[in-house]
PDB file of N, CA and C in Angstrom:
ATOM      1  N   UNK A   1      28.231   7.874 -10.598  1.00  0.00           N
ATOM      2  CA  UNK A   1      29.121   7.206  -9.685  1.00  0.00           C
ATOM      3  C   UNK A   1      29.551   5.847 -10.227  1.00  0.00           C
ATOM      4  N   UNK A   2      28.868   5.481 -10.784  1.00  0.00           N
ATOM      5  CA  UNK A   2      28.776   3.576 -11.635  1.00  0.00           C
ATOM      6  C   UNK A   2      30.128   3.699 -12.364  1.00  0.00           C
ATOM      7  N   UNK A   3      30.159   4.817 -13.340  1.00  0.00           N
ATOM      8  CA  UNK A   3      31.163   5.257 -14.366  1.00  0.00           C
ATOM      9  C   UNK A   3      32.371   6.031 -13.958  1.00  0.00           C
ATOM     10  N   UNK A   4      32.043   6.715 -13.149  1.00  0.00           N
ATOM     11  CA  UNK A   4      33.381   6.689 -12.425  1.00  0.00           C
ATOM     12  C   UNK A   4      34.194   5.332 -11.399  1.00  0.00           C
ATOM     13  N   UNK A   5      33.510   4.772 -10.737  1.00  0.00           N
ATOM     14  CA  UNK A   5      33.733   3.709 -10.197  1.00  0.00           C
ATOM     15  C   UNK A   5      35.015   2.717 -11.453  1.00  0.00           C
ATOM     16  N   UNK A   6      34.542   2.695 -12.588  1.00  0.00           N
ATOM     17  CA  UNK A   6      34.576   1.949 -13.529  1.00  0.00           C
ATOM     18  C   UNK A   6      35.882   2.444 -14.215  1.00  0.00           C
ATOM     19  N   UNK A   7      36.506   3.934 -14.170  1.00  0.00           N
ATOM     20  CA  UNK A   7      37.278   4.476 -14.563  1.00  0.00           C
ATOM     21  C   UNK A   7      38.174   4.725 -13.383  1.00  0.00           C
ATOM     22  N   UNK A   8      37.849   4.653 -12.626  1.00  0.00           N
ATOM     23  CA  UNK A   8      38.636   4.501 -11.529  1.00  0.00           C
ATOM     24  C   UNK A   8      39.684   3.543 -10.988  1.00  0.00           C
ATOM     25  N   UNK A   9      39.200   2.110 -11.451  1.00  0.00           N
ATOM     26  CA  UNK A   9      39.182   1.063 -11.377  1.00  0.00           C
ATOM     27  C   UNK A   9      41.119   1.149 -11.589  1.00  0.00           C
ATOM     28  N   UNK A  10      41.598   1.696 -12.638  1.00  0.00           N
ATOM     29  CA  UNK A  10      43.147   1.355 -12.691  1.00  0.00           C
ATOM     30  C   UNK A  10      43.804   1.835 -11.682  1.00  0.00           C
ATOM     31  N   UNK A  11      43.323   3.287 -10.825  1.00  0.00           N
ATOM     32  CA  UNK A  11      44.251   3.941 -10.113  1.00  0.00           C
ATOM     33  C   UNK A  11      44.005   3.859  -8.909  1.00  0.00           C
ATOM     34  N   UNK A  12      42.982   3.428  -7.819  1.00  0.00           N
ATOM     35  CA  UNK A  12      42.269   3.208  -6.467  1.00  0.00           C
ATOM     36  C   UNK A  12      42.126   1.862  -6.775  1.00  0.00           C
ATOM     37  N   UNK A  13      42.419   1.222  -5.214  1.00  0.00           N
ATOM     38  CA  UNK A  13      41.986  -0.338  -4.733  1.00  0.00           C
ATOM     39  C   UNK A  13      40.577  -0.179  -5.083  1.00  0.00           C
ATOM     40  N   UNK A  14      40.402  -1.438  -5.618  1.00  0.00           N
ATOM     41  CA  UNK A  14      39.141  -2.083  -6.093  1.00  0.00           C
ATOM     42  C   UNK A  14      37.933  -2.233  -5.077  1.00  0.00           C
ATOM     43  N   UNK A  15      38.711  -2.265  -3.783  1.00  0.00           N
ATOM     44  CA  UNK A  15      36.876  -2.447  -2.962  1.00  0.00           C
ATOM     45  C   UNK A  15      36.595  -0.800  -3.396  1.00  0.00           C
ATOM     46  N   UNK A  16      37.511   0.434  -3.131  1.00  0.00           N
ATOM     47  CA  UNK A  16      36.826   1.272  -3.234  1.00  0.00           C
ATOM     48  C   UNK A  16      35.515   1.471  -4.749  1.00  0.00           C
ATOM     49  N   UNK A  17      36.233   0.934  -5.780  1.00  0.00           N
ATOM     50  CA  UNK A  17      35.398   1.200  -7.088  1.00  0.00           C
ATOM     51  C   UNK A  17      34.366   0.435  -6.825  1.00  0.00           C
ATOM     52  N   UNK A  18      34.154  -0.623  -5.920  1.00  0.00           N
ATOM     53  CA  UNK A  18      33.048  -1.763  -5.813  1.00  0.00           C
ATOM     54  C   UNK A  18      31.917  -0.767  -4.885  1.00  0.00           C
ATOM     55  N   UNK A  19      32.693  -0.263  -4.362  1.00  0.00           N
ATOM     56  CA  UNK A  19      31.801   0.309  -2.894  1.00  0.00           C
ATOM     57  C   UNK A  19      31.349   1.745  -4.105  1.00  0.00           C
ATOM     58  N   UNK A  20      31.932   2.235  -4.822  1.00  0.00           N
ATOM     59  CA  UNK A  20      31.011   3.264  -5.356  1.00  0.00           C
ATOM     60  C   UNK A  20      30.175   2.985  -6.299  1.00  0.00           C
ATOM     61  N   UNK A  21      30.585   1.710  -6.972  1.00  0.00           N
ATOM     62  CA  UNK A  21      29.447   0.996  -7.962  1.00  0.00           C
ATOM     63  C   UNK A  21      28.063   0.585  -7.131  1.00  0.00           C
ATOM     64  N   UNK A  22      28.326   0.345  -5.691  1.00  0.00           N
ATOM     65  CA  UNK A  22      27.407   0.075  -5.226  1.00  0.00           C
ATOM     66  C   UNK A  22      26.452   0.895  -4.742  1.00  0.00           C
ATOM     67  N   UNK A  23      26.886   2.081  -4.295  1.00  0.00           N
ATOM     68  CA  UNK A  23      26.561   2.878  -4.268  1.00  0.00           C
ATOM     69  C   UNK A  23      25.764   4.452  -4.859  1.00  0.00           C
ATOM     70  N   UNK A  24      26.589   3.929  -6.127  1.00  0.00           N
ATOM     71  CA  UNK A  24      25.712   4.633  -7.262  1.00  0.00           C
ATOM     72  C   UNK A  24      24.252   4.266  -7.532  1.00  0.00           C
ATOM     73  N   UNK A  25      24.447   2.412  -7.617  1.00  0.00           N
ATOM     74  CA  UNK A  25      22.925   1.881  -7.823  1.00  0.00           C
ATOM     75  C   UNK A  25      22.158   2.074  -7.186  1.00  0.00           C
ATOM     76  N   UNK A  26      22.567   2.048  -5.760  1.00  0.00           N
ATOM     77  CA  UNK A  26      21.545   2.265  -4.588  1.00  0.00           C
ATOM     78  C   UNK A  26      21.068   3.916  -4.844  1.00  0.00           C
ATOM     79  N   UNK A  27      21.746   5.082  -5.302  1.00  0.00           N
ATOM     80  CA  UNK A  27      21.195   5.947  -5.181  1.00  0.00           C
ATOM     81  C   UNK A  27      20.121   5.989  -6.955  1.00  0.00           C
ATOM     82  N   UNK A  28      20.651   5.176  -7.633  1.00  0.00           N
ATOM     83  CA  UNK A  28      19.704   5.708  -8.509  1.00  0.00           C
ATOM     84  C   UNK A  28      17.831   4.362  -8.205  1.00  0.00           C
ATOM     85  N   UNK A  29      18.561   3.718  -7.967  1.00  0.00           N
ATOM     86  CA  UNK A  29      17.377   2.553  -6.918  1.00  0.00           C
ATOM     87  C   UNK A  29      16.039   3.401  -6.151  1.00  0.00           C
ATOM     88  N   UNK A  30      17.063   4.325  -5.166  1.00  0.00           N
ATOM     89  CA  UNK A  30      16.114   5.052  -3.952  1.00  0.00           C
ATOM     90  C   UNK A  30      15.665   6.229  -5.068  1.00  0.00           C
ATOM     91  N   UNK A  31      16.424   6.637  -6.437  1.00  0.00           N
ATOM     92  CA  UNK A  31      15.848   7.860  -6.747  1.00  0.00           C
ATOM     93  C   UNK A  31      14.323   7.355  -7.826  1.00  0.00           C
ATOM     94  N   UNK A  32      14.136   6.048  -8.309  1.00  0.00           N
ATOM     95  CA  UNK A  32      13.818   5.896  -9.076  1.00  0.00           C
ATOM     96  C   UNK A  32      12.440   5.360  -8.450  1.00  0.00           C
ATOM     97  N   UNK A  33      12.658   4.909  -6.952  1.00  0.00           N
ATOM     98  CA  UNK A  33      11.586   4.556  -6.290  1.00  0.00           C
ATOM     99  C   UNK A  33      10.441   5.428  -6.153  1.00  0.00           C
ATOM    100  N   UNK A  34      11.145   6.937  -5.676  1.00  0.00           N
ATOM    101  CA  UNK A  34      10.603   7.526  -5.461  1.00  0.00           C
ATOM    102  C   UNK A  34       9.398   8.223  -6.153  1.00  0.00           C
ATOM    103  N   UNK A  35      10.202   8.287  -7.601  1.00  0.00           N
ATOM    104  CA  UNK A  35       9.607   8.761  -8.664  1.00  0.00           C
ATOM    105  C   UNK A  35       8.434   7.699  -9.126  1.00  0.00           C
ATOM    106  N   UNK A  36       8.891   6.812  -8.555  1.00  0.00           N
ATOM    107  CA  UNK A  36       7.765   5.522  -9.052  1.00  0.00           C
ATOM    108  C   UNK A  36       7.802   4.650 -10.123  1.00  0.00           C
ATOM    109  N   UNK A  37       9.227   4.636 -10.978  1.00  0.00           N
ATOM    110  CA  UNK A  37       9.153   4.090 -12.553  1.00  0.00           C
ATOM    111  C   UNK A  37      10.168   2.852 -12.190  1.00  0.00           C
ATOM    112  N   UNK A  38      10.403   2.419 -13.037  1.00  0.00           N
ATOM    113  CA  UNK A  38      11.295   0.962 -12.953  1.00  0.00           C
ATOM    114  C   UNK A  38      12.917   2.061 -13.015  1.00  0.00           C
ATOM    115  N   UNK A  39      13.808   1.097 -13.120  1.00  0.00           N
ATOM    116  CA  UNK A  39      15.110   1.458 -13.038  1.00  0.00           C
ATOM    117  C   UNK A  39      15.122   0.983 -15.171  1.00  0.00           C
ATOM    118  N   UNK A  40      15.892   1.533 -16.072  1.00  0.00           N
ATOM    119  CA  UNK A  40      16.202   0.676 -17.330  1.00  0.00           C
ATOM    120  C   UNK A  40      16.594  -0.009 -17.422  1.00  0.00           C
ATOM    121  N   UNK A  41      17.478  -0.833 -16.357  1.00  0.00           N
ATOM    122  CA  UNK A  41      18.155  -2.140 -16.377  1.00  0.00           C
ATOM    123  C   UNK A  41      17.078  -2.751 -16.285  1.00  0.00           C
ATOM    124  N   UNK A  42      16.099  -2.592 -15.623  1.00  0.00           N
ATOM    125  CA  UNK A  42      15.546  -3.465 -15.088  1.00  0.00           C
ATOM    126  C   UNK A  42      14.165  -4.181 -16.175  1.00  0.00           C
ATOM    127  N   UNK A  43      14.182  -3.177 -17.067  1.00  0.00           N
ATOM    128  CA  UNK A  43      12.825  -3.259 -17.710  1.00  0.00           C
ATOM    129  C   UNK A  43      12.374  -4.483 -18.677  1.00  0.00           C
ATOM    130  N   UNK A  44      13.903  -4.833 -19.753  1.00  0.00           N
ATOM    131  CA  UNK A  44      14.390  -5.902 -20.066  1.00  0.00           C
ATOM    132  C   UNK A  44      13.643  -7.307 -19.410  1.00  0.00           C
ATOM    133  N   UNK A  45      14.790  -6.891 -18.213  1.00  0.00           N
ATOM    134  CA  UNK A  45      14.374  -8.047 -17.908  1.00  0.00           C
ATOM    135  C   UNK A  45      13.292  -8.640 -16.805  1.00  0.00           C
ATOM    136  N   UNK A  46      12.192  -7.284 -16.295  1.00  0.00           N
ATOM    137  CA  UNK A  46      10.605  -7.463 -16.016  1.00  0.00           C
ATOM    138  C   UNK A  46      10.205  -8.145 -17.552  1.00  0.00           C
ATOM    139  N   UNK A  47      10.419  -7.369 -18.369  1.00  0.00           N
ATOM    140  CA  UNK A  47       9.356  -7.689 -19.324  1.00  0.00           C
ATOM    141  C   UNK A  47       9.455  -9.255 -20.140  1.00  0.00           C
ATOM    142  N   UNK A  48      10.859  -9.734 -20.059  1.00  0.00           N
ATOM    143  CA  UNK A  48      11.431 -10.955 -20.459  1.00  0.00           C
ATOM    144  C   UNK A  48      10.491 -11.996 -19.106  1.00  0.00           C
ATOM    145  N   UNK A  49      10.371 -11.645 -18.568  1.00  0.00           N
ATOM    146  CA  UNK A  49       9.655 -12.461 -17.061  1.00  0.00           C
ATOM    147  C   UNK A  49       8.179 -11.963 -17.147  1.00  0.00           C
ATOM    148  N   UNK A  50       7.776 -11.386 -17.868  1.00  0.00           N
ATOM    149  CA  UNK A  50       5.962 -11.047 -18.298  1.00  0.00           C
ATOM    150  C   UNK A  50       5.611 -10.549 -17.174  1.00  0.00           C
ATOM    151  N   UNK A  51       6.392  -9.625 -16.173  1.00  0.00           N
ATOM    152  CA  UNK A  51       6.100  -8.524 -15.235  1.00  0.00           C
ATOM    153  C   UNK A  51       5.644  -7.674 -15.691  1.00  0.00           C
ATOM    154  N   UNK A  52       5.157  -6.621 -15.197  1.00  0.00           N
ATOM    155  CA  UNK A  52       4.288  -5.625 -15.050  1.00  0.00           C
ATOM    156  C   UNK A  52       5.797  -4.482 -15.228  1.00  0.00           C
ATOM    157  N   UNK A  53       5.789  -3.050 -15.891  1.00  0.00           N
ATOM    158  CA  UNK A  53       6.973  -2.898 -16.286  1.00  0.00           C
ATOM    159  C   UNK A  53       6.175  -1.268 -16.696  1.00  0.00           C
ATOM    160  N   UNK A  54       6.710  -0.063 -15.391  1.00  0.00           N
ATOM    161  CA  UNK A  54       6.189   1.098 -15.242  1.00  0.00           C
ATOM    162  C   UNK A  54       7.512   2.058 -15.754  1.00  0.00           C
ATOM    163  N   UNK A  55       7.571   2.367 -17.345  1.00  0.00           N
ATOM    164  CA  UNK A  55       8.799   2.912 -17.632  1.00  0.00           C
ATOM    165  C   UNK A  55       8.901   4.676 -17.299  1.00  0.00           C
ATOM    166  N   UNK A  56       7.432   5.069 -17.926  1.00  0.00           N
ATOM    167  CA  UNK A  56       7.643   6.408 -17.328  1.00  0.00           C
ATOM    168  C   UNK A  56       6.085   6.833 -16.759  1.00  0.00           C
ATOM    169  N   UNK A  57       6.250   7.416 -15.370  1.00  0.00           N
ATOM    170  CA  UNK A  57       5.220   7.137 -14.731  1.00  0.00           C
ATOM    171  C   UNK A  57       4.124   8.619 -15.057  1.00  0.00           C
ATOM    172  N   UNK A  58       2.812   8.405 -15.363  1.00  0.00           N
ATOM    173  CA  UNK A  58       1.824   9.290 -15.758  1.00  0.00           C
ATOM    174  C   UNK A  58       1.751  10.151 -14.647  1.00  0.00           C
ATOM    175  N   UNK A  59       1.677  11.698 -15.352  1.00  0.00           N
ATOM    176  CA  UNK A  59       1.111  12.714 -14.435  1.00  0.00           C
ATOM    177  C   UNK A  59       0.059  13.013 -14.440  1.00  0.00           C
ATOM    178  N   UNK A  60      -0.329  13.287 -13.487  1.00  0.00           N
ATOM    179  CA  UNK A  60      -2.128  13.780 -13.722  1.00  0.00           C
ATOM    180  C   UNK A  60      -1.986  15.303 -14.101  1.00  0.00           C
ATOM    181  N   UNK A  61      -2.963  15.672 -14.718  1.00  0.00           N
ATOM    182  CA  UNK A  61      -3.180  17.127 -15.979  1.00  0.00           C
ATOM    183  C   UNK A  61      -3.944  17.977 -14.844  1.00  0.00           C
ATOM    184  N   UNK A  62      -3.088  19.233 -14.792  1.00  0.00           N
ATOM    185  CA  UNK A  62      -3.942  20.016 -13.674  1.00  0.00           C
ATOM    186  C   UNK A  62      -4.993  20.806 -14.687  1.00  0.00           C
ATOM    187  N   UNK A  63      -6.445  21.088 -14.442  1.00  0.00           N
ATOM    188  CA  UNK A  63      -6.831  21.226 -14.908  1.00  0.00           C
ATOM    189  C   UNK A  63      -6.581  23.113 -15.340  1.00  0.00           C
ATOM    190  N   UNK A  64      -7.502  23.755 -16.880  1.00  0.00           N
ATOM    191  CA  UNK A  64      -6.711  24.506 -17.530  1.00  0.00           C
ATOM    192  C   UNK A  64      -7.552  26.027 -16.525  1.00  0.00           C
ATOM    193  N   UNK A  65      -6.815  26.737 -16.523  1.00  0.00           N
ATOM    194  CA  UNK A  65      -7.595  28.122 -15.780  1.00  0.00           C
ATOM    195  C   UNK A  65      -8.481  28.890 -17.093  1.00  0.00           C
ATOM    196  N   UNK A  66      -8.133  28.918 -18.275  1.00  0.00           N
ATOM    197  CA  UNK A  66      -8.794  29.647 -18.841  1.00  0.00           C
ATOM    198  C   UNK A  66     -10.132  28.785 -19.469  1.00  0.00           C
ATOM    199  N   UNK A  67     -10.069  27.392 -19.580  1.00  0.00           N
ATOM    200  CA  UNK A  67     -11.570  27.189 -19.790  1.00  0.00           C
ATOM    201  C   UNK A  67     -12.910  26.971 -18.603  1.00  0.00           C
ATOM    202  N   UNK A  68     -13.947  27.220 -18.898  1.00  0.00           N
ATOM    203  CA  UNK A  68     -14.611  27.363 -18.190  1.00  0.00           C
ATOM    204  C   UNK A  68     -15.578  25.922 -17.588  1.00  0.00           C
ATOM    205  N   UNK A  69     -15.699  25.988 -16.246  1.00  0.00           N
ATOM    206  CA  UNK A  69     -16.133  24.670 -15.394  1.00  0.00           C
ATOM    207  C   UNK A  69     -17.546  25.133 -15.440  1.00  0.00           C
TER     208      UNK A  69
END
């Protein structure tokens, strides 16, 4: 949506491209929350600020069926 917003930009009034730029972020924001990892914009500049900086978030290993417990 960011990139279209952005290409859009010559042929649609501008609040609309603003309102889908904004909108894009917010959905990749809520998608990225969810998942639990930082956004890539963002990582930069956590890590430039000596934040704490979760790029891709660990899965836990289900354990294997064929070896034995």
């Amino acid at each position: 949506m960011t990139l279209l917003a952005l290409g859009l930009l010559a042929f649609v009034p501008w609040p609309w491209c603003v309102g889908l730029f904004v909108l894009g972020y917010l959905f990749q924001y809520i998608g990225h929350k969810v998942e639990g990892n930082d956004m890539g914009e963002m990582i930069p500049l956590k890590r430039a600020l000596g934040l704490p900086v979760i790029a891709i978030v660990p899965r836990p290993t289900l354990p294997s069926l064929t070896t034995p417990q």
